[in-house]
Protein backbone atom coordinates (compact mmCIF):
# COMPACT_ATOMS: atom_id res chain seq x y z
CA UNK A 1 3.98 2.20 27.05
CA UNK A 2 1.79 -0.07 24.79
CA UNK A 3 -0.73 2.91 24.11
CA UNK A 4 -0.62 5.07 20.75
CA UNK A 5 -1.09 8.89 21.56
CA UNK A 6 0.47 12.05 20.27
CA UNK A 7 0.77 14.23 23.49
CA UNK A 8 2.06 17.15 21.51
CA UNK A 9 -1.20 17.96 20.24
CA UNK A 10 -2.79 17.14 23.69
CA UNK A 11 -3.82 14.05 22.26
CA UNK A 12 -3.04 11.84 25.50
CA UNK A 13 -5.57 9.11 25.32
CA UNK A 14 -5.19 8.55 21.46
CA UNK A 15 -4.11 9.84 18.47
CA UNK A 16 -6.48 11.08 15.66
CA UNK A 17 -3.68 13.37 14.22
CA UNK A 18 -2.75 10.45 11.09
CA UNK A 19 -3.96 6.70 11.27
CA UNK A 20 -2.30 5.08 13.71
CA UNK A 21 -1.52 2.31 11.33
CA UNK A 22 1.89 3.24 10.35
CA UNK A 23 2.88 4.04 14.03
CA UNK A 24 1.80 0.99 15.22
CA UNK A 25 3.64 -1.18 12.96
CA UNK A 26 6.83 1.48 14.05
CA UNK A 27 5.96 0.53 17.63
CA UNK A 28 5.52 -3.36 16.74
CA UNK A 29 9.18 -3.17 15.38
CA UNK A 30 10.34 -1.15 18.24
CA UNK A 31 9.18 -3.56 20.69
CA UNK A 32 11.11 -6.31 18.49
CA UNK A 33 13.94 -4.42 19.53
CA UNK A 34 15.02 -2.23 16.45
CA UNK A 35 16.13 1.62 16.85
CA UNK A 36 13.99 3.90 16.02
CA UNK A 37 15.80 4.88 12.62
CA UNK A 38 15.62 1.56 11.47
CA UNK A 39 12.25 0.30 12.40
CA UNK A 40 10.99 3.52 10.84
CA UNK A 41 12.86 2.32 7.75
CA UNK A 42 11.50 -1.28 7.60
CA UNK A 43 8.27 0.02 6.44
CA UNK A 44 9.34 2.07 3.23
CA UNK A 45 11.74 -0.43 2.25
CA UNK A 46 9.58 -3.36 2.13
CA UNK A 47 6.94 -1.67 0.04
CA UNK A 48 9.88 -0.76 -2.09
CA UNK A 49 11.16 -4.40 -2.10
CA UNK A 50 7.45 -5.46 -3.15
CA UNK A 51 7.24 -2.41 -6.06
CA UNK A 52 10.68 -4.31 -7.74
CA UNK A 53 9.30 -7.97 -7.29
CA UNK A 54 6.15 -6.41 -8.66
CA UNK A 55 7.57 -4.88 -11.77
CA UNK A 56 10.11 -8.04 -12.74
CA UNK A 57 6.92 -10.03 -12.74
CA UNK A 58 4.99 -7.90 -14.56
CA UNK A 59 4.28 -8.15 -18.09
CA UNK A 60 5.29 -4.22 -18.80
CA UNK A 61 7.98 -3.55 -21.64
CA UNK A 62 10.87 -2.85 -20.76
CA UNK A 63 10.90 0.46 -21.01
CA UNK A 64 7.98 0.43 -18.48
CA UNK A 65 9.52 -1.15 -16.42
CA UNK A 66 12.08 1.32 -15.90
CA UNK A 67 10.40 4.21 -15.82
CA UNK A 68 8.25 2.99 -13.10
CA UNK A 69 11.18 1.82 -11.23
CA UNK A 70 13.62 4.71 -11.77
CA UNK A 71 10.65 7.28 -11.63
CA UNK A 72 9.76 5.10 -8.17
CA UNK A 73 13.16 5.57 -6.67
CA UNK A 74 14.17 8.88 -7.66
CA UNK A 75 9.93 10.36 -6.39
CA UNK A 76 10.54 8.90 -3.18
CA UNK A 77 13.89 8.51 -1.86
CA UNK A 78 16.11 11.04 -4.21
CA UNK A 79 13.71 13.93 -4.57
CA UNK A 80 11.90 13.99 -1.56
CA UNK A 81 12.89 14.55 2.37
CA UNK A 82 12.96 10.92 3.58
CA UNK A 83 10.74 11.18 6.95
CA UNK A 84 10.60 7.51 7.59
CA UNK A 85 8.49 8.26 11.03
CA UNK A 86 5.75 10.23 8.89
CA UNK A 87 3.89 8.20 7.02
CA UNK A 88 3.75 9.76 3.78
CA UNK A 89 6.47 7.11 2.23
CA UNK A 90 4.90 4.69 2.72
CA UNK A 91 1.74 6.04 1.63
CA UNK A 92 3.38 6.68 -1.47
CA UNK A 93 5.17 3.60 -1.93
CA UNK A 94 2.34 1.56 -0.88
CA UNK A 95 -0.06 3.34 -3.48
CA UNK A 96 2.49 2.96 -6.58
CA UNK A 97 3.02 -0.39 -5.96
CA UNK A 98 -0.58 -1.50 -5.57
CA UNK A 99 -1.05 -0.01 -9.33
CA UNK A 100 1.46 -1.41 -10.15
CA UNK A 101 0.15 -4.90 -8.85
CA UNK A 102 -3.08 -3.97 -10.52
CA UNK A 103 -2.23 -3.09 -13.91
CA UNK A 104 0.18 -6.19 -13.82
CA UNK A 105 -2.90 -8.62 -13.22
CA UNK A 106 -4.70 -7.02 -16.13
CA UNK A 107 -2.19 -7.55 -18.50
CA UNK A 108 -1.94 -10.94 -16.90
CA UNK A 109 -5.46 -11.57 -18.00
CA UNK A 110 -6.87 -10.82 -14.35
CA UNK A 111 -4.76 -12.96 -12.60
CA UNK A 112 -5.87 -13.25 -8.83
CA UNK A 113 -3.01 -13.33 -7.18
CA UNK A 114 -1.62 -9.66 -8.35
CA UNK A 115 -5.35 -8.34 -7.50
CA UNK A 116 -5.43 -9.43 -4.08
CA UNK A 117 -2.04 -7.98 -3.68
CA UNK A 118 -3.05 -4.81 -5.29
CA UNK A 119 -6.18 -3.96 -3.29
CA UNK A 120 -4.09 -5.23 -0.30
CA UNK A 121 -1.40 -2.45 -0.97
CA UNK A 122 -4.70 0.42 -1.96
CA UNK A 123 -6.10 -0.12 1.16
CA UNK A 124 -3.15 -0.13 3.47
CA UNK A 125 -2.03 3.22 1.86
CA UNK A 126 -5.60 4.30 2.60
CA UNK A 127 -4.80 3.54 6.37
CA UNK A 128 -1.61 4.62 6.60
CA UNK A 129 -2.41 8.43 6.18
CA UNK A 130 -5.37 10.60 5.63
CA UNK A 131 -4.56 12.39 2.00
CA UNK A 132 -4.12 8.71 0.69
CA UNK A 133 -7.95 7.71 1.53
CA UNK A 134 -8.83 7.72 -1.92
CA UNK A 135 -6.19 5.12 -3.30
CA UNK A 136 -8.33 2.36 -2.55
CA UNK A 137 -10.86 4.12 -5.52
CA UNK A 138 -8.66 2.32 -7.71
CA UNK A 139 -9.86 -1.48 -6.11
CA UNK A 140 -13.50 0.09 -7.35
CA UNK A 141 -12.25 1.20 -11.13
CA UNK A 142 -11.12 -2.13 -11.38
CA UNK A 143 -13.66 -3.97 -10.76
CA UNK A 144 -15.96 -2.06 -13.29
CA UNK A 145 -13.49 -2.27 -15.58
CA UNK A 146 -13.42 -6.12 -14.97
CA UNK A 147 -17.06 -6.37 -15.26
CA UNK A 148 -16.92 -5.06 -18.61
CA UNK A 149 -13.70 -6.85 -19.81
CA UNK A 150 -14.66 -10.51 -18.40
CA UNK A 151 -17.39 -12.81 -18.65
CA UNK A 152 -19.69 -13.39 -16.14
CA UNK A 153 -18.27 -16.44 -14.43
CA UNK A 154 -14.43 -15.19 -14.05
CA UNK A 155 -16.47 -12.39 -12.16
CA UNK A 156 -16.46 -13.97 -8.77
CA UNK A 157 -12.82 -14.88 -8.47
CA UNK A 158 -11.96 -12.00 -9.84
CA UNK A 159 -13.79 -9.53 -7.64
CA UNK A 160 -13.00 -12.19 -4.52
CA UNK A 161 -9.31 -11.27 -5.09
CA UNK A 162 -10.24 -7.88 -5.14
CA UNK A 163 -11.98 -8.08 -2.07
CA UNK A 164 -9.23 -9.00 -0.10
CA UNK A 165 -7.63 -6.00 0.65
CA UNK A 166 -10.38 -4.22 1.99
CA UNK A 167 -11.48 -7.64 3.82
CA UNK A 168 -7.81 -8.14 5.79
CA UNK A 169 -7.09 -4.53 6.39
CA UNK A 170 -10.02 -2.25 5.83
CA UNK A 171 -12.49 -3.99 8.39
CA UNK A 172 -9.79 -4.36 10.97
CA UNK A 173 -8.75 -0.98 10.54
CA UNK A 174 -12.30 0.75 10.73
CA UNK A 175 -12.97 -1.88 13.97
């Protein structure tokens, strides 16, 4: 009815039980006509899509590479119950694969690209659900880390790129 609530826990005006961020991209895909199953699976299997293209591109050995990918797969969609309406897929996907992004950029000597991606994919799986709040911590260890690793005038590209994430998604989400 164009309104997010949770009437179940007599929430009828809105919904404060999770962030409504993962529901409302459910309802966006709902609206564009999708079932329920599968616009509940769009989500999870996007991130995953992104975590592959992520770790191709990455500079990580091989064996790396694999681990992250097999240990991926196998964390989220062998060994756990796949609720595709909860949001705690795609908090998890979302989380791994903005490490991933930002360990890739490092060993990419800091490129900006991956970062931005990174603390895009950190902060959405800090809106997505509450337990995942502190992913976007990692946006703030890298930057320090930066700091220390880069001279001083890569510094303001570097933490630009990491300031897009909470830029495009975190001020949005707190308005």
């Amino acid at each position: 009815y164009g309104r997010i609530t949770y009437p179940v826990h007599a929430q009828f005006d809105d919904m404060v039980i999770h962030p409504p961020t993962h529901y409302l991209v459910i309802g966006a895909l709902l609206r564009m006509g999708l079932t329920l199953t599968h616009a509940a699976a769009v989500e999870p299997v996007i991130l995953l899509w992104i975590t592959c293209v992520l770790l191709v591109l990455s500079r990580f050995p091989a064996s790396i590479k694999f681990g992250l990918l097999f240990g991926t797969f196998l964390g989220t969609l062998v060994w756990n119950e796949i609720l595709t309406v909860r949001p705690d897929l795609s908090l998890a996907l979302a989380w791994i694969a903005g490490l991933i992004a930002l360990e890739s950029a490092r060993l990419s000597d800091w490129s900006p690209w991956k970062l931005a991606i990174g603390s895009l994919l950190l902060v959405y799986a800090s809106a997505v659900h509450y337990p995942g709040v502190l992913a976007q911590t990692g946006i703030a260890i890298y930057a320090v880390w930066a700091c220390f690793a880069l001279p001083w005038r890569r510094l303001p590209a570097i933490l630009g790129a990491l300031l897009v994430g909470p830029c495009l998604i975190g001020i949005p989400y707190v308005m």
